[in-house]
C-alpha atoms as a PDB file:
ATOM      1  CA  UNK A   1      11.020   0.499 -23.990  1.00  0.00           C
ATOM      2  CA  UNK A   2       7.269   0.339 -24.867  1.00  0.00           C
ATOM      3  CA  UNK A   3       4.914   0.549 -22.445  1.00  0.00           C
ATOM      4  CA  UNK A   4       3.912  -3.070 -22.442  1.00  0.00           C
ATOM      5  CA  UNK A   5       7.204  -3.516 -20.644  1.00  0.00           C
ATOM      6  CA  UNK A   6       7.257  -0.596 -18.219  1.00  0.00           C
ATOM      7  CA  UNK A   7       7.003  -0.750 -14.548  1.00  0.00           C
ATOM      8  CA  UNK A   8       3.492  -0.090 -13.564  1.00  0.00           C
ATOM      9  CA  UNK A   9       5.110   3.240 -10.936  1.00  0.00           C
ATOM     10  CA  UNK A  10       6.464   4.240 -14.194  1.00  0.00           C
ATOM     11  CA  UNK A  11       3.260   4.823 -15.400  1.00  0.00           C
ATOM     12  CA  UNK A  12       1.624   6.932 -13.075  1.00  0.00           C
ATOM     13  CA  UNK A  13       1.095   6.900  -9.466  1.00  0.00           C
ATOM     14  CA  UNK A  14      -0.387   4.956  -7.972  1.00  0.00           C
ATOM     15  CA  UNK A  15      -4.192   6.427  -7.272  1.00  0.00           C
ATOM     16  CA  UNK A  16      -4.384   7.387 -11.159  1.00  0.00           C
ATOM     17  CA  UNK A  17      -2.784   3.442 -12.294  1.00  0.00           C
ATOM     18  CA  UNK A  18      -4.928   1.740  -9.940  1.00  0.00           C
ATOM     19  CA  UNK A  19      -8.203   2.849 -11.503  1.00  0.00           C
ATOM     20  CA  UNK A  20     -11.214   1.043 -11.681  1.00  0.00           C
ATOM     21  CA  UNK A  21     -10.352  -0.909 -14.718  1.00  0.00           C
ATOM     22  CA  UNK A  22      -6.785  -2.167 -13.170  1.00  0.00           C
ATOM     23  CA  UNK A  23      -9.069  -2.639  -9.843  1.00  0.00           C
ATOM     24  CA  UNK A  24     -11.285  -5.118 -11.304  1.00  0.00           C
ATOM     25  CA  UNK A  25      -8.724  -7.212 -12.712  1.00  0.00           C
ATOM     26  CA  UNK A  26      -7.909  -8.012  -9.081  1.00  0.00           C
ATOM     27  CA  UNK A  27     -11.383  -9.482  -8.468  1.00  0.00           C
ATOM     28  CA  UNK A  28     -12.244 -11.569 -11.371  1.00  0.00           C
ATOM     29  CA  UNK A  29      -8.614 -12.552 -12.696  1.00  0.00           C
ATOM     30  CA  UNK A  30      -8.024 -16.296 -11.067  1.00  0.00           C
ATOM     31  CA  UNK A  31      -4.325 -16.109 -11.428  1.00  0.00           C
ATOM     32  CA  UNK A  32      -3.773 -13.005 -10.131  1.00  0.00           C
ATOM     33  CA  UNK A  33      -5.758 -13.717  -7.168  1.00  0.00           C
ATOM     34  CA  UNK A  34      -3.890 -17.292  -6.850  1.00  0.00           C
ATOM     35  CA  UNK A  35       0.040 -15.215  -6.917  1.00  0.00           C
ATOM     36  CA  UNK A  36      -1.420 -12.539  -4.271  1.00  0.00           C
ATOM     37  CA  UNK A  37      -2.842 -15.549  -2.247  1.00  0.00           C
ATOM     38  CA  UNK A  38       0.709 -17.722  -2.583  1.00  0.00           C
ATOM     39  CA  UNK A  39       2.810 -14.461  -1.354  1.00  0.00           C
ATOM     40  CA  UNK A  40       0.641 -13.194   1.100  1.00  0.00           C
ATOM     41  CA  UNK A  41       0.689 -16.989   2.539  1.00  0.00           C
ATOM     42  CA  UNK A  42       4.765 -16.728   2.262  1.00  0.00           C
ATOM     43  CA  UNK A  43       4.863 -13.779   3.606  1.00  0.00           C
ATOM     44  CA  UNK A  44       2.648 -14.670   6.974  1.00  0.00           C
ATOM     45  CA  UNK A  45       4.776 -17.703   7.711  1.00  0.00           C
ATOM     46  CA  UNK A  46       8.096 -15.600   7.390  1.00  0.00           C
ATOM     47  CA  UNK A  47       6.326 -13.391  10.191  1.00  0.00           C
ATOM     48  CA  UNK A  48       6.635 -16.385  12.291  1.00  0.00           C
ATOM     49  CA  UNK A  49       3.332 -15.613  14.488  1.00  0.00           C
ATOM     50  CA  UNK A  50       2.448 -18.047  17.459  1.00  0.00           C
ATOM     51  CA  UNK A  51       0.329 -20.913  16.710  1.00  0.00           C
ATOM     52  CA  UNK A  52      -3.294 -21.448  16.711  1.00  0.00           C
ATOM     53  CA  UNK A  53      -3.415 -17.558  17.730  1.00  0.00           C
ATOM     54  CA  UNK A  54      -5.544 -15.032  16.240  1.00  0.00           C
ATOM     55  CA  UNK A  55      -3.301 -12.135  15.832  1.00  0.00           C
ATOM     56  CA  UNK A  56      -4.006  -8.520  14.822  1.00  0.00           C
ATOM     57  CA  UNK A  57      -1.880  -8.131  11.652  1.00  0.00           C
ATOM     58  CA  UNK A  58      -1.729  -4.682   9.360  1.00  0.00           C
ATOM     59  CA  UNK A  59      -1.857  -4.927   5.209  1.00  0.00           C
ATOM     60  CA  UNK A  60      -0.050  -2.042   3.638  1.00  0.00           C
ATOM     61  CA  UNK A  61      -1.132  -1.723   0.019  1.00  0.00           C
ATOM     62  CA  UNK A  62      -4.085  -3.792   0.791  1.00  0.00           C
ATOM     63  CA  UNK A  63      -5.866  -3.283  -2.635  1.00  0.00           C
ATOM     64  CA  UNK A  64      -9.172  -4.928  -2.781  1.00  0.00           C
ATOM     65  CA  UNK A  65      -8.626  -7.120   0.135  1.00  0.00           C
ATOM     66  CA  UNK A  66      -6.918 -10.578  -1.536  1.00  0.00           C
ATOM     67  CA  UNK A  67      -4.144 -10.857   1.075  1.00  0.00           C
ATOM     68  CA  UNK A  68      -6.348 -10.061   3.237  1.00  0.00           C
ATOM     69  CA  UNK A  69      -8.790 -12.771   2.628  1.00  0.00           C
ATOM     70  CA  UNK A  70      -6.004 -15.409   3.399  1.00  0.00           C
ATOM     71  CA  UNK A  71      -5.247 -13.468   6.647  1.00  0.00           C
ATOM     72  CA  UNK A  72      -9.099 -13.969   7.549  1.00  0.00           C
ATOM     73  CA  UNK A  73      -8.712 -17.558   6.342  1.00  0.00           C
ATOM     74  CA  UNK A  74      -5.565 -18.221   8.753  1.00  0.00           C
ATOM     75  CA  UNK A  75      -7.979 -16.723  11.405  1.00  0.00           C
ATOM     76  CA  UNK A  76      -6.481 -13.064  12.115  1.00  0.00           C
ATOM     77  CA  UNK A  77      -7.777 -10.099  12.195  1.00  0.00           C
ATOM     78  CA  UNK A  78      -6.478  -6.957  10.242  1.00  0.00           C
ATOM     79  CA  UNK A  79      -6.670  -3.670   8.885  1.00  0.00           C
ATOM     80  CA  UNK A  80      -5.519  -2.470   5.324  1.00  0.00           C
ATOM     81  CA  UNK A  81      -4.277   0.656   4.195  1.00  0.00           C
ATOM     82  CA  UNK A  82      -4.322   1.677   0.667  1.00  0.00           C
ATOM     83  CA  UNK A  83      -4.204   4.573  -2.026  1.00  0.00           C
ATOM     84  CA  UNK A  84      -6.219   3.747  -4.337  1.00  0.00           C
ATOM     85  CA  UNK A  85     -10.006   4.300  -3.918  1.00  0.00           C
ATOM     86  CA  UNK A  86     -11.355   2.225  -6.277  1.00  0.00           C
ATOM     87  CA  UNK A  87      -9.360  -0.406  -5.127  1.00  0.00           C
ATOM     88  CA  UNK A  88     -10.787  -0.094  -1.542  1.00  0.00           C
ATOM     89  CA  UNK A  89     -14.088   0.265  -3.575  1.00  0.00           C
ATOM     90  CA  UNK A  90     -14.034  -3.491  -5.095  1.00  0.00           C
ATOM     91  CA  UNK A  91     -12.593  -4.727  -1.659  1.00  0.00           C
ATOM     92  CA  UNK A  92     -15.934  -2.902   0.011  1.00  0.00           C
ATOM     93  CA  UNK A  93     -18.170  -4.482  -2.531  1.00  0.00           C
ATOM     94  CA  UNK A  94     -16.612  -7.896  -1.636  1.00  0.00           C
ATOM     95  CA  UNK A  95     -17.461  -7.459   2.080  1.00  0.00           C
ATOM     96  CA  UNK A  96     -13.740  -8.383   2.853  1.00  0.00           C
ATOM     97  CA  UNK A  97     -13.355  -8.697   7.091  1.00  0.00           C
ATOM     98  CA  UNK A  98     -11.224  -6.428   7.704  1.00  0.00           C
ATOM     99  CA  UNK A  99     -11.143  -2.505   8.226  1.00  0.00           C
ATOM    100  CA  UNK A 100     -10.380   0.002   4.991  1.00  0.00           C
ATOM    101  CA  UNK A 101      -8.622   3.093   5.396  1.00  0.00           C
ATOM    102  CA  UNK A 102      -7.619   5.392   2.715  1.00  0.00           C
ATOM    103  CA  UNK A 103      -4.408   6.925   2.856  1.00  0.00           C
ATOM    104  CA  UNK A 104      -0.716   7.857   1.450  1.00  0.00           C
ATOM    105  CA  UNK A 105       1.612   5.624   3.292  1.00  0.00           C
ATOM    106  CA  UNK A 106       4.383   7.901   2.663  1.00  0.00           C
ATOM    107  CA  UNK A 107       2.910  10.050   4.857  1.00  0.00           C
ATOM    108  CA  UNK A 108       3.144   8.137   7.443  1.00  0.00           C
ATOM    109  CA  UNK A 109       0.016   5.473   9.287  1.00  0.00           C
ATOM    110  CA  UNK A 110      -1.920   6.525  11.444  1.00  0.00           C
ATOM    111  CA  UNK A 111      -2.296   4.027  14.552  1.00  0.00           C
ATOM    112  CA  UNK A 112      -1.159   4.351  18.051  1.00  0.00           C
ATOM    113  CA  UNK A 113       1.990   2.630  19.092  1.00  0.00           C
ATOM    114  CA  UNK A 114       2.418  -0.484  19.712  1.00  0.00           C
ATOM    115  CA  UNK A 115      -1.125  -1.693  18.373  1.00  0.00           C
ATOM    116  CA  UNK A 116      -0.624  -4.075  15.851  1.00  0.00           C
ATOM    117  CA  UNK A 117       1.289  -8.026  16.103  1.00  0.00           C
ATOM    118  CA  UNK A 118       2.536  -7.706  12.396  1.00  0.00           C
ATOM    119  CA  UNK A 119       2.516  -6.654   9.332  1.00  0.00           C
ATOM    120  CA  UNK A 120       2.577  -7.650   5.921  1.00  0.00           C
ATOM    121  CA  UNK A 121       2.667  -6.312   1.681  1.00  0.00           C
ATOM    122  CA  UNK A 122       2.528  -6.935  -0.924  1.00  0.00           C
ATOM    123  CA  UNK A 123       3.695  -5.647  -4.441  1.00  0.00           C
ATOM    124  CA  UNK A 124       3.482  -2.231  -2.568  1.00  0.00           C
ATOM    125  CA  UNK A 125       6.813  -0.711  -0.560  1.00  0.00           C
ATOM    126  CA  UNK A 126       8.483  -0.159  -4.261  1.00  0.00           C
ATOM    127  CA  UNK A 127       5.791   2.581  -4.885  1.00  0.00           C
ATOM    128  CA  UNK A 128       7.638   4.652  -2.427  1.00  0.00           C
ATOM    129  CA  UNK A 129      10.847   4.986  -3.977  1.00  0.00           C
ATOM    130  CA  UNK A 130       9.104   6.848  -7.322  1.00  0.00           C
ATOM    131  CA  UNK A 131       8.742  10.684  -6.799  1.00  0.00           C
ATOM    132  CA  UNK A 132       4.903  11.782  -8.071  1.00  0.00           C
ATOM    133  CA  UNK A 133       5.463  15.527  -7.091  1.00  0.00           C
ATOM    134  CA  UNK A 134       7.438  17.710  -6.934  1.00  0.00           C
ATOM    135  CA  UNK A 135       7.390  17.535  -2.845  1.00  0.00           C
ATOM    136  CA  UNK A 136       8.150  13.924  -2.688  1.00  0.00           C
ATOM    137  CA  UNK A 137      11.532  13.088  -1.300  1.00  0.00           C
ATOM    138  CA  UNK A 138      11.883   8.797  -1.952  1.00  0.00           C
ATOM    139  CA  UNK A 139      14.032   8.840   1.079  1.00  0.00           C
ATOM    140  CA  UNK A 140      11.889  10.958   3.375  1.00  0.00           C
ATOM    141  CA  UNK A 141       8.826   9.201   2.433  1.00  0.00           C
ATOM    142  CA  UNK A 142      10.353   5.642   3.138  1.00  0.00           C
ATOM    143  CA  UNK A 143      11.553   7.116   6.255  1.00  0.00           C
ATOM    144  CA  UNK A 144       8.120   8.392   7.351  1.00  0.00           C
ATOM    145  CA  UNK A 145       6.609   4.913   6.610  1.00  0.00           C
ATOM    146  CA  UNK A 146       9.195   3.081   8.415  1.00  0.00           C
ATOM    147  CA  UNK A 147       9.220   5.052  11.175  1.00  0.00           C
ATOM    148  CA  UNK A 148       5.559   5.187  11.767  1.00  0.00           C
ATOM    149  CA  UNK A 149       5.359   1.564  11.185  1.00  0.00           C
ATOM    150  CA  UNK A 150       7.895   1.166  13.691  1.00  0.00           C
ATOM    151  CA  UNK A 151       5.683   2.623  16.307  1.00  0.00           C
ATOM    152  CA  UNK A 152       2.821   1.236  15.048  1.00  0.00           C
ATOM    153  CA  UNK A 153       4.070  -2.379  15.876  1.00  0.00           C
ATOM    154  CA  UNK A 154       4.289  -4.207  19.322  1.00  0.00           C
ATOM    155  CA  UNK A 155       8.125  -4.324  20.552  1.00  0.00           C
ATOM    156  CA  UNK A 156       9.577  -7.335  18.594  1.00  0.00           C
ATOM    157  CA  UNK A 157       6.627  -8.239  15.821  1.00  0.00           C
ATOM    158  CA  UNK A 158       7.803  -8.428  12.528  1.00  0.00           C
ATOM    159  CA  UNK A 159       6.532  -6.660   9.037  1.00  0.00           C
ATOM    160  CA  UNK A 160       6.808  -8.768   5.900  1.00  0.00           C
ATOM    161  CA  UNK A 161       7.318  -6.812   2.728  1.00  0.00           C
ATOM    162  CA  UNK A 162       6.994  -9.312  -0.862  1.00  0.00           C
ATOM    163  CA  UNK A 163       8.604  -6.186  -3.205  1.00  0.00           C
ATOM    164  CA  UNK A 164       9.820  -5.986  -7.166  1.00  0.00           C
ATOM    165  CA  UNK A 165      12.516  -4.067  -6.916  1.00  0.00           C
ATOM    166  CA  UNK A 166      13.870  -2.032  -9.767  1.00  0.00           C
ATOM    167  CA  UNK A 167      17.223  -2.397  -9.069  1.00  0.00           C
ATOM    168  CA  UNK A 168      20.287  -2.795  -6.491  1.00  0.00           C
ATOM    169  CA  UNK A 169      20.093   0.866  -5.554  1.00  0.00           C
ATOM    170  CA  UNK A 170      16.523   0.559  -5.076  1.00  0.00           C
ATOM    171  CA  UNK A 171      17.202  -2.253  -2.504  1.00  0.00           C
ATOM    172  CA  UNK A 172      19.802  -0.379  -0.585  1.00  0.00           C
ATOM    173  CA  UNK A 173      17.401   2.667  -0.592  1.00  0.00           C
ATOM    174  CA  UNK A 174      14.626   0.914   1.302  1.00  0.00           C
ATOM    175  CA  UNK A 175      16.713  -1.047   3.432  1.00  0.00           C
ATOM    176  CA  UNK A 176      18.791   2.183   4.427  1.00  0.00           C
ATOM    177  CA  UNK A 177      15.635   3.658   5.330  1.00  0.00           C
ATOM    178  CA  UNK A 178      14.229   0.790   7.341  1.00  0.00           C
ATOM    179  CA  UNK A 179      17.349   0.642   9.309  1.00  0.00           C
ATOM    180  CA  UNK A 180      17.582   4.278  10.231  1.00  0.00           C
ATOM    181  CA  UNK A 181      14.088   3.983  11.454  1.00  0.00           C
ATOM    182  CA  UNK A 182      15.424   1.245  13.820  1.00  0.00           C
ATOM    183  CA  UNK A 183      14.370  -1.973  12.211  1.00  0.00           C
ATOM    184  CA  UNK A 184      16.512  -4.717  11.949  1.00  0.00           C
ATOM    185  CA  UNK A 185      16.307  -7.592   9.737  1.00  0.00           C
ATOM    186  CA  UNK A 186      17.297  -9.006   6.376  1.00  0.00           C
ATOM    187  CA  UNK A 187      16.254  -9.926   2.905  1.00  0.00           C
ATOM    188  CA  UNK A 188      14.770 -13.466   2.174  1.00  0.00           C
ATOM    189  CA  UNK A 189      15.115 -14.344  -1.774  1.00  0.00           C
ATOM    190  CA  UNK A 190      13.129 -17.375  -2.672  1.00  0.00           C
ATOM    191  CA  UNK A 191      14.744 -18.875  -5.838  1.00  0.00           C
ATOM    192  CA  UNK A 192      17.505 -16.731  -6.494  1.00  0.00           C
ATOM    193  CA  UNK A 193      18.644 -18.816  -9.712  1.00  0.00           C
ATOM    194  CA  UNK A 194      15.392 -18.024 -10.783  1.00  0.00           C
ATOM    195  CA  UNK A 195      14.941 -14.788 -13.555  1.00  0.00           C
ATOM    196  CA  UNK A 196      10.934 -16.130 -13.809  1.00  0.00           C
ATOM    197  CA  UNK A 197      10.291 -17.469 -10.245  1.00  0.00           C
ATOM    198  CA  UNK A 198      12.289 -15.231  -7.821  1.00  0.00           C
ATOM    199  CA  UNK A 199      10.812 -13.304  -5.334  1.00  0.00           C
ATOM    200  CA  UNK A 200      12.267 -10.751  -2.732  1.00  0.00           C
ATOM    201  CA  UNK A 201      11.174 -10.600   1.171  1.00  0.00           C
ATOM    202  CA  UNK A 202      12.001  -7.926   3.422  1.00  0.00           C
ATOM    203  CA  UNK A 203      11.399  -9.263   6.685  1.00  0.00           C
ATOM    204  CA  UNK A 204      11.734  -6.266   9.402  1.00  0.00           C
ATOM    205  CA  UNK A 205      12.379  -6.646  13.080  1.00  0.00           C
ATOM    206  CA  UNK A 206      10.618  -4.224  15.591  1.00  0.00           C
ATOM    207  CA  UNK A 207      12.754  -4.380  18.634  1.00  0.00           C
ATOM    208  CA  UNK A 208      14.007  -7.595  18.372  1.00  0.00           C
ATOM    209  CA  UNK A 209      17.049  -9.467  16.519  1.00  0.00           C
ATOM    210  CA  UNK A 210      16.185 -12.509  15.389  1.00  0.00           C
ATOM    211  CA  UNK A 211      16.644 -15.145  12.924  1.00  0.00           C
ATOM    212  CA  UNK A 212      14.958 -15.504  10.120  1.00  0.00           C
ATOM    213  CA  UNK A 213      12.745 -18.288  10.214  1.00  0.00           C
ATOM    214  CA  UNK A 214      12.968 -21.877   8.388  1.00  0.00           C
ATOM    215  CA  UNK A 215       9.267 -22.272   7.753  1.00  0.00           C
ATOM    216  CA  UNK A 216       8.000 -25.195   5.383  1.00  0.00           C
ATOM    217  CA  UNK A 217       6.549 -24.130   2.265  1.00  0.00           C
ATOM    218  CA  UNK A 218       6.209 -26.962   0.164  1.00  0.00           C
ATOM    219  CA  UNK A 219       2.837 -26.192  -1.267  1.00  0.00           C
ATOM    220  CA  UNK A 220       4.098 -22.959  -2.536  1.00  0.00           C
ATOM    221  CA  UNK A 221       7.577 -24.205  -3.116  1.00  0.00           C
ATOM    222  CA  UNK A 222       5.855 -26.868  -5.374  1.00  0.00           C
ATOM    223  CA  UNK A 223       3.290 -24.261  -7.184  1.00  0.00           C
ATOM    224  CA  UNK A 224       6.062 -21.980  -8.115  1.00  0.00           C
ATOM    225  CA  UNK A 225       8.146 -24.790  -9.215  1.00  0.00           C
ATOM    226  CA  UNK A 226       5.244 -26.238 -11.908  1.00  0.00           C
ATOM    227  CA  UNK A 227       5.166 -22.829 -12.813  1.00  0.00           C
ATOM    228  CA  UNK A 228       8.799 -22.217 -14.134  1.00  0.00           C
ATOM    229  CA  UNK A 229       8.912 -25.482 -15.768  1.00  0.00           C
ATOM    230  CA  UNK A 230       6.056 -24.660 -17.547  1.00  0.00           C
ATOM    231  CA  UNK A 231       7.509 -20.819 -18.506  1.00  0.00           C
ATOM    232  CA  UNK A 232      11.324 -22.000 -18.886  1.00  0.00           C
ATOM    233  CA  UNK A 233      10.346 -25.214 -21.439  1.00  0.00           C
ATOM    234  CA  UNK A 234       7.056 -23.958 -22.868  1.00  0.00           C
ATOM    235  CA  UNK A 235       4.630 -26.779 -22.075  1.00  0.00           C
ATOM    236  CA  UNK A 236       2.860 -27.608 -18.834  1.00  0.00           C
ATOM    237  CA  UNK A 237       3.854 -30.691 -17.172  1.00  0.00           C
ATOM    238  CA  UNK A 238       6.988 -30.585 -19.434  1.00  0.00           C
ATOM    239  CA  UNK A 239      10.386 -32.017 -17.222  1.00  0.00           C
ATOM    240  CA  UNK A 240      13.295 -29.899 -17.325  1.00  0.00           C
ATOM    241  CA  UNK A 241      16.530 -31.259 -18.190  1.00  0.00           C
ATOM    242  CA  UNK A 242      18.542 -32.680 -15.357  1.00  0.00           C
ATOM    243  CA  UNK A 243      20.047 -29.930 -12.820  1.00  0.00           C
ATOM    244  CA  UNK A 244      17.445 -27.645 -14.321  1.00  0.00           C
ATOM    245  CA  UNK A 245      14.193 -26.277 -12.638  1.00  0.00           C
ATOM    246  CA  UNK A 246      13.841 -24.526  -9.088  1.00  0.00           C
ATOM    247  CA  UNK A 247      17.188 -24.330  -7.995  1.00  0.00           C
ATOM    248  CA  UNK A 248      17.476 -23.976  -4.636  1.00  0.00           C
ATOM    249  CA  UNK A 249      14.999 -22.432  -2.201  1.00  0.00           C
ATOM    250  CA  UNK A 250      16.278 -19.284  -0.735  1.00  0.00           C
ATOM    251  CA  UNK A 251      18.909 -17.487   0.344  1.00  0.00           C
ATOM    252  CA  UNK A 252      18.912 -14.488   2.629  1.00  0.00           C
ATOM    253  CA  UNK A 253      20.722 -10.934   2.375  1.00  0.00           C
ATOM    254  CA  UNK A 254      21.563  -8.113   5.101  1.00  0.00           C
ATOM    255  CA  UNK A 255      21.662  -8.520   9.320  1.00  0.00           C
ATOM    256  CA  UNK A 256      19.407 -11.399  10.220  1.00  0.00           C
ATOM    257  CA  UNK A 257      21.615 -11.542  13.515  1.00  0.00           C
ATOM    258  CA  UNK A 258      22.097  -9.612  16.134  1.00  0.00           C
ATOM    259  CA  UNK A 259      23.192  -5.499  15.048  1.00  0.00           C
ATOM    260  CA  UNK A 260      24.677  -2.415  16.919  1.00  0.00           C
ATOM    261  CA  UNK A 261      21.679  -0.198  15.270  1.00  0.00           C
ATOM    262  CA  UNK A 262      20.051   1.594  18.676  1.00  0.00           C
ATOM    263  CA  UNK A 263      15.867   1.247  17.961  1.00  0.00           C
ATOM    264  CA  UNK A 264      14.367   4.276  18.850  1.00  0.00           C
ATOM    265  CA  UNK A 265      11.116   4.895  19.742  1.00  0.00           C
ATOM    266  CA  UNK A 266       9.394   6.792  17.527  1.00  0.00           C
ATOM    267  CA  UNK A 267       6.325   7.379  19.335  1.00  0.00           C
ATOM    268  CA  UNK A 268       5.007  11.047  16.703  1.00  0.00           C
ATOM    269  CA  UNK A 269       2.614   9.583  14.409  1.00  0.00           C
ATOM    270  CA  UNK A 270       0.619  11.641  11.786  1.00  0.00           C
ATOM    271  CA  UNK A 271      -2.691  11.475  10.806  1.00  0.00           C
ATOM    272  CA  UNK A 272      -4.063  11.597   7.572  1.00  0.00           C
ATOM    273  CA  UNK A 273      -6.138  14.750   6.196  1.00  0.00           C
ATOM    274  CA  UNK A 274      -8.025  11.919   4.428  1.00  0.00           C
ATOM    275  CA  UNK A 275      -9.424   8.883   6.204  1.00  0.00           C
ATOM    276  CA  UNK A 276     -11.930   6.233   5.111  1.00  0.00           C
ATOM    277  CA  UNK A 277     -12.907   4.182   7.924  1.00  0.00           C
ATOM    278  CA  UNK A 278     -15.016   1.061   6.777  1.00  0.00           C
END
């Protein structure tokens, strides 16, 4: 497989791929900004927060701060967490709202319990499933996450993860993990039918079964739909044959109902040797 092809985790972790080059991309490339704007916008309406409520929300894998400009935008307030420096570097130089911290989220977050109303990522949570050293144990690492996260988040918020995952043991790895750290929840798949156009939510419940939510999307469901015609028939603005096109919306995997998983809580949280506080 060249390396045109290869999973960017494939290629190095995650502080040495997200250098200042890669970083820069994420500030002056229009479409990427417009795909992390569209998910981070689907994944804030799947956390189903109250209305016309300013909420205190948590980024994992924050980058330079483009989810978290629509998060300012939708008038919350947040703080994002990252690896990468110089990624937290471009989102300083952009005077982005929220706070910056610098740290490993395998090693667990930081924050006192209960402190934040939700949480979102994006393109992150697969990172965690790659081992970089010879210490890093995929499962222990998700576990540490999840479980910090848990405590992290006010009894019955919701975390949001948009992922690419590698595969169907990748998915069971994650979710395994999430559950064991007593979450509950499910996986949202917008266009499933889709090879170009799908996308995978994991929508976590702290404390609190629910069901997933039937939020409109229509702007995004309408973007994402212009852009598959124009990938699956070569022109822009090109029709698709009949029966052809987005097919279907979503469709949702794992417990979205009520579960016999006891939620513990896991009040330890560690704290980074590293911390960059904007």
């Amino acid at each position: 497989m060249s390396s045109s092809c290869r999973r960017p985790e494939h290629m190095a972790p995650p502080e040495v791929f997200y250098n200042e080059q890669e970083a820069k991309k994420y500030s002056q490339n229009s479409r990427m900004i417009e795909i992390q704007t569209q998910m981070s916008e689907r994944a804030v309406e799947l956390l189903s927060l109250p209305e016309d409520q300013p909420c205190y929300l948590l980024d994992v894998g924050c980058g330079s701060g483009l989810s978290g400009d629509y998060l300012s935008e939708a008038g919350h307030y947040w703080v994002g967490v990252d690896i990468s420096t110089a990624m937290l570097d471009v989102a300083l130089q952009r005077d982005v709202e929220g706070d910056l911290l610098l740290g490993d989220m395998g090693e667990g977050l930081p924050f006192r319990p209960g402190m934040f109303d939700g949480c979102i990522s994006i393109s992150a949570l697969q990172w965690l499933c790659n081992a970089d050293k010879k210490t890093h144990s995929p499962p222990k690492r998700l576990y540490r996450f999840f479980s910090t996260l848990y405590s992290s988040l006010a009894r019955g918020a919701r975390a949001v993860f948009q992922i690419y995952p590698e595969n169907s043991e990748q998915l069971e790895l994650i979710t395994a993990q999430a559950m064991k750290a007593g979450f509950t929840g499910g996986m949202v798949v917008d266009y499933p039918n889709s090879s170009k156009a799908k996308k995978f939510f994991l929508c976590l419940f702290a404390g609190v079964s629910g069901v997933l939510p039937k939020v409109p999307f229509q702007k995004y469901e309408r973007k994402v739909c212009e852009e598959e015609q124009g990938l699956d028939h070569g022109k822009e603005g090109e029709t698709p044959p009949a029966g052809e096109g987005c097919k279907g919306r979503h469709q949702v995997h794992g417990s979205s109902q009520e579960t016999s998983l006891l939620i513990p809580r896991l009040l330890h949280v560690s704290v980074w040797p590293s911390l960059h506080v904007q």
